[in-house]
N, C-alpha and C. Protein backbone atom coordinates (compact mmCIF):
# COMPACT_ATOMS: atom_id res chain seq x y z
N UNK A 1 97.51 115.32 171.41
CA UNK A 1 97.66 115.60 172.81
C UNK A 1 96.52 116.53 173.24
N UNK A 2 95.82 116.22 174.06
CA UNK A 2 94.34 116.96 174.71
C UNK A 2 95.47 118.21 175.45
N UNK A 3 94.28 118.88 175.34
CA UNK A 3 94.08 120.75 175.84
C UNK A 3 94.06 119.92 177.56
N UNK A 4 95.29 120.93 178.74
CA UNK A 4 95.35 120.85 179.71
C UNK A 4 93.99 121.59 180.02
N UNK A 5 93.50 120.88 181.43
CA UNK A 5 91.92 120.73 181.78
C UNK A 5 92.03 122.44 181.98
N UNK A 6 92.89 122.78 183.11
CA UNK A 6 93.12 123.80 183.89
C UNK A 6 92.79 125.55 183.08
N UNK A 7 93.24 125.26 181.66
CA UNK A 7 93.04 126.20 180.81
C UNK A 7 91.89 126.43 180.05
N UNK A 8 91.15 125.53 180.54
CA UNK A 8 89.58 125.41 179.51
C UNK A 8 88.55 125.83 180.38
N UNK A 9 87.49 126.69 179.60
CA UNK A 9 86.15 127.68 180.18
C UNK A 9 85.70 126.69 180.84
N UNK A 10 85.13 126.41 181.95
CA UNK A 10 84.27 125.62 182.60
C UNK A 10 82.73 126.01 182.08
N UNK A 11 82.63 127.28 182.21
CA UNK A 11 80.88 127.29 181.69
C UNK A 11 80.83 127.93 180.51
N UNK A 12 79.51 127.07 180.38
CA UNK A 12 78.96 127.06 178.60
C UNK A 12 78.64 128.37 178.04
N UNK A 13 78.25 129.50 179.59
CA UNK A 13 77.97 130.57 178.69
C UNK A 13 78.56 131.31 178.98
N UNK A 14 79.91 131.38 179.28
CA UNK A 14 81.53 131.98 178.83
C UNK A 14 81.78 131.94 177.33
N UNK A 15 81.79 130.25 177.36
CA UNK A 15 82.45 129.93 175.86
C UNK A 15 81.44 130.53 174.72
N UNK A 16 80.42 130.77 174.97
CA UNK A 16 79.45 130.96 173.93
C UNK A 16 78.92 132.95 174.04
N UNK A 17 79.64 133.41 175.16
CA UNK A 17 79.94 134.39 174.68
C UNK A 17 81.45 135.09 174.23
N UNK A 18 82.34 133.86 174.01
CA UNK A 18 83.77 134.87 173.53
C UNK A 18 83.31 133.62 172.02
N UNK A 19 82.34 133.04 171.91
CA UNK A 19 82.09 132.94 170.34
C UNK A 19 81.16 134.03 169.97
N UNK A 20 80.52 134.80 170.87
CA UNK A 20 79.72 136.24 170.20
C UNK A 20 80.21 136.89 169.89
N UNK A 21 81.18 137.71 170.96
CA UNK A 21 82.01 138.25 171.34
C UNK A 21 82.85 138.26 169.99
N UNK A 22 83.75 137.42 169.72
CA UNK A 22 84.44 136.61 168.77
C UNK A 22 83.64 137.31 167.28
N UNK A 23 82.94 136.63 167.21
CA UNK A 23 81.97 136.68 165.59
C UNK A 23 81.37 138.26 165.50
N UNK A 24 80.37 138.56 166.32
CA UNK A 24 79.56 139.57 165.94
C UNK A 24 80.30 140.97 166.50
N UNK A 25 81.07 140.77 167.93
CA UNK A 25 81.84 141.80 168.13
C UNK A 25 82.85 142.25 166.87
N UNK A 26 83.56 141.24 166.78
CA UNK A 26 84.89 141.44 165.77
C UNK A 26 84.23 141.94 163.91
N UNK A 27 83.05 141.82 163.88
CA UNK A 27 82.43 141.87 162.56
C UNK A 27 81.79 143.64 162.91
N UNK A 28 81.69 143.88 163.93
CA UNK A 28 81.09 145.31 164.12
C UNK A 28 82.59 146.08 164.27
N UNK A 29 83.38 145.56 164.78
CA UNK A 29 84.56 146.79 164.64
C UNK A 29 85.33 146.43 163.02
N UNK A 30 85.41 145.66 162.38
CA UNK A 30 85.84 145.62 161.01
C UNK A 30 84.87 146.51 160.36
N UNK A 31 83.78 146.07 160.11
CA UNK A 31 82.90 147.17 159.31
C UNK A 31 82.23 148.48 160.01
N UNK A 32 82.44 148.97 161.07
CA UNK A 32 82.93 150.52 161.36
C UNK A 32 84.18 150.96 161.12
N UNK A 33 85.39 150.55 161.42
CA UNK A 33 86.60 151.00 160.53
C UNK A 33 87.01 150.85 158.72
N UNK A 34 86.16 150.19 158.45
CA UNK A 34 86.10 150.22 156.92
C UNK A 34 85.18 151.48 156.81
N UNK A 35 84.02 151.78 157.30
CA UNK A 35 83.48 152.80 157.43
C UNK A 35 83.95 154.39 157.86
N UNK A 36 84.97 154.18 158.87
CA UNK A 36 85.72 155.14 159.33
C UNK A 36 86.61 155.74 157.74
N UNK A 37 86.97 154.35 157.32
CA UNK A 37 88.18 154.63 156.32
C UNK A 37 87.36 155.56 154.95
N UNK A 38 85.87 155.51 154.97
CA UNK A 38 85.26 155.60 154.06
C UNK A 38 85.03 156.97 153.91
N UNK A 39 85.09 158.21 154.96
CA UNK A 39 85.43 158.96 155.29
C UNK A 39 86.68 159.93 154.96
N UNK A 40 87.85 159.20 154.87
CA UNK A 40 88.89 159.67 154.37
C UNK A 40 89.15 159.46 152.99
N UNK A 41 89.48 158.44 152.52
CA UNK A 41 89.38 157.75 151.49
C UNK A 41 88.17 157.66 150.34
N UNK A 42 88.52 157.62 148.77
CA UNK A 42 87.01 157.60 148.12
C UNK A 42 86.61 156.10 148.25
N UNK A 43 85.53 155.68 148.56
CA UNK A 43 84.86 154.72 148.79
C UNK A 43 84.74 153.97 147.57
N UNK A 44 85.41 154.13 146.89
CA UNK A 44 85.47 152.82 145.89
C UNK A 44 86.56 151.98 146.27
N UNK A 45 88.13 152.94 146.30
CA UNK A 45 88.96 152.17 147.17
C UNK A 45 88.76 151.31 148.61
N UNK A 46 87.96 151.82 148.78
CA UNK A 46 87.42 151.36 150.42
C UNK A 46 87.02 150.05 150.23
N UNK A 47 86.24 150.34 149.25
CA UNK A 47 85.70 148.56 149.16
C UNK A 47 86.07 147.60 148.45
N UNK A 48 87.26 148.16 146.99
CA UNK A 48 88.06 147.01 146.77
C UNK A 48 88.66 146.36 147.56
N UNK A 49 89.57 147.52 148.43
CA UNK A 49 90.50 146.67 149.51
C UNK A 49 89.32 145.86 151.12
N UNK A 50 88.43 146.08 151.10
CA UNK A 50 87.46 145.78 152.17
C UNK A 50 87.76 144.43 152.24
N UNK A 51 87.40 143.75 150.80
CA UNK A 51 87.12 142.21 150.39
C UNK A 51 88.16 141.54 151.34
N UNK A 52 89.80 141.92 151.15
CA UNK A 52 90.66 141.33 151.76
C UNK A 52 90.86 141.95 152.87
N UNK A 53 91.28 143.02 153.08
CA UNK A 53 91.70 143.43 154.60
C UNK A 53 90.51 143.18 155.94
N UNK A 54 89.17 143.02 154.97
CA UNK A 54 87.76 143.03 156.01
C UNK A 54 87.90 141.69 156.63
N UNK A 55 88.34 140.55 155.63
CA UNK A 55 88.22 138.74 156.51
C UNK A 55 89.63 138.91 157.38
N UNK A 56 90.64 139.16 157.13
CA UNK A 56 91.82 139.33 157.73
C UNK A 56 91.60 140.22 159.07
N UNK A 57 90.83 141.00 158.97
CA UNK A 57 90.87 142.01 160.55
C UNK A 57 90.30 140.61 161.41
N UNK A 58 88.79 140.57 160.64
CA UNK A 58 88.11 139.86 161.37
C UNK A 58 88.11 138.42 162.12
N UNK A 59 89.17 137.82 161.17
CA UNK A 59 89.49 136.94 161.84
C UNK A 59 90.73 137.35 163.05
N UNK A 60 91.53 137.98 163.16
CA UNK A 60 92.40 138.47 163.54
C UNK A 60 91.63 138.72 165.57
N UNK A 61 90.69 139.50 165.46
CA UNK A 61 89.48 139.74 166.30
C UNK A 61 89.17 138.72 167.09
N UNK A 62 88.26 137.84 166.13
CA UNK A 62 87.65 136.28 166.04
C UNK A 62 89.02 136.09 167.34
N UNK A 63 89.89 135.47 166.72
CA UNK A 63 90.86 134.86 167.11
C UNK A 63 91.42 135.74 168.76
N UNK A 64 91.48 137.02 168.89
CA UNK A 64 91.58 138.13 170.06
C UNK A 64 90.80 137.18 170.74
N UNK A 65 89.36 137.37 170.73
CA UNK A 65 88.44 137.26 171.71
C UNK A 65 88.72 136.04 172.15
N UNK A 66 89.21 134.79 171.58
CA UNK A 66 89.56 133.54 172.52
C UNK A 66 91.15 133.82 173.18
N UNK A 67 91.34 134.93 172.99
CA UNK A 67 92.79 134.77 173.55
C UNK A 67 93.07 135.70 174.95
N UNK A 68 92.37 136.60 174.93
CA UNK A 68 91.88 137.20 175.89
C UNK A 68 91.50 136.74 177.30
N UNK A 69 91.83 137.16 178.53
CA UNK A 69 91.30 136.62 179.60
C UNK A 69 90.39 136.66 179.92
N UNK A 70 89.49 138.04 180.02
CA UNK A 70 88.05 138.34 180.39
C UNK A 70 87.30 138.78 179.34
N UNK A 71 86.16 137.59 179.52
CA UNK A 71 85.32 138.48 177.95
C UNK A 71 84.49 139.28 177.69
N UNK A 72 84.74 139.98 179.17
CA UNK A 72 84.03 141.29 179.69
C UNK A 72 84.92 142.24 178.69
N UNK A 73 85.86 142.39 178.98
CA UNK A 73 86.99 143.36 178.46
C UNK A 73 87.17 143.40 176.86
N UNK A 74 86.86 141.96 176.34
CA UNK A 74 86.61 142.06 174.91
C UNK A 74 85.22 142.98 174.78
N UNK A 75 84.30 142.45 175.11
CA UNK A 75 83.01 142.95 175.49
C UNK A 75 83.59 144.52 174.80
N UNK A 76 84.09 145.16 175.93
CA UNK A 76 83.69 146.34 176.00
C UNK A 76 84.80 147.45 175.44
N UNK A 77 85.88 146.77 174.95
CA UNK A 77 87.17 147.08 174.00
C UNK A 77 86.04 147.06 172.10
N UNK A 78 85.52 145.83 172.38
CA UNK A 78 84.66 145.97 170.97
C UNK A 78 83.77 146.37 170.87
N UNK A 79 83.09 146.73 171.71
CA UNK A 79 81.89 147.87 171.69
C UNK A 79 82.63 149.04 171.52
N UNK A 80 83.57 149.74 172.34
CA UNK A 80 84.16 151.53 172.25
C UNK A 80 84.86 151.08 171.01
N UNK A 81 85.48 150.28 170.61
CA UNK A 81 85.79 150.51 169.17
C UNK A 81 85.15 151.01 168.31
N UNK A 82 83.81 150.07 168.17
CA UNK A 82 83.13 150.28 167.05
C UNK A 82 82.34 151.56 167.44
N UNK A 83 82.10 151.93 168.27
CA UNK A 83 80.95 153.39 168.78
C UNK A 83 82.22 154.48 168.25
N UNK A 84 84.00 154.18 168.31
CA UNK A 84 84.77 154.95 168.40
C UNK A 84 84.68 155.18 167.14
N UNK A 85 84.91 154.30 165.68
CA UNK A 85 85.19 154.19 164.27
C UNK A 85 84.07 154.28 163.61
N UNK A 86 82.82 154.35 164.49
CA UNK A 86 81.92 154.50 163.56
C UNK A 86 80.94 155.73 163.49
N UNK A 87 81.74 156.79 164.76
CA UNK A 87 81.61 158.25 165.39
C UNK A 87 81.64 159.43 164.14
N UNK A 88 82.72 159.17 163.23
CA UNK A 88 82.90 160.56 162.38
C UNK A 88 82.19 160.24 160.88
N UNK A 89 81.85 158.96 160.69
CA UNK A 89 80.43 158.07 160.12
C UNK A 89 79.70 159.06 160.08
N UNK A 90 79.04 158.59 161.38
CA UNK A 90 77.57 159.47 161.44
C UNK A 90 77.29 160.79 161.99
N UNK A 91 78.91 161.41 162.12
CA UNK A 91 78.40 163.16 162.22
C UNK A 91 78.63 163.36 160.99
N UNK A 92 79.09 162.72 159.74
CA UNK A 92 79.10 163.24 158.25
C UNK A 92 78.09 163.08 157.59
């Protein structure tokens, strides 16, 4: 059964930014909060558990950004994330 018309991006460079959005946004706030965590935590633990919890955020994200209405708001929810988690990073 086809996707009702009414619910689908009309322009190409919508859809091809909530696939940026999607991919490279959602890949910058996973690996600043693994980073954040790296901080608290000894960084060996950090990166055993990275392997799995890192594809799981990210797809999780991935998957946000098409679900989302405006991909302005992803936009800029995944930018202050990652500037947010990746803040006590780089004053250490």
């Amino acid at each position: 059964m086809p996707a009702n018309p009414k619910y689908l991006t009309r322009s190409p460079w919508l859809r091809f930014s909530r696939i940026l959005a999607g991919t490279v946004g959602g890949y910058a706030v996973m690996l600043s909060l693994h980073l954040l965590l790296t901080t608290v935590f000894p960084r060996e633990n950090v990166l055993a558990t990275a392997f799995f919890t890192g594809y799981i955020l990210w797809a999780l994200l991935l998957l946000g950004a098409f679900v989302a209405r405006s991909v302005w708001k992803v936009w800029l929810s995944y930018a202050g994330l990652t500037l947010l988690f990746s803040l006590p990073y780089l004053i250490s």
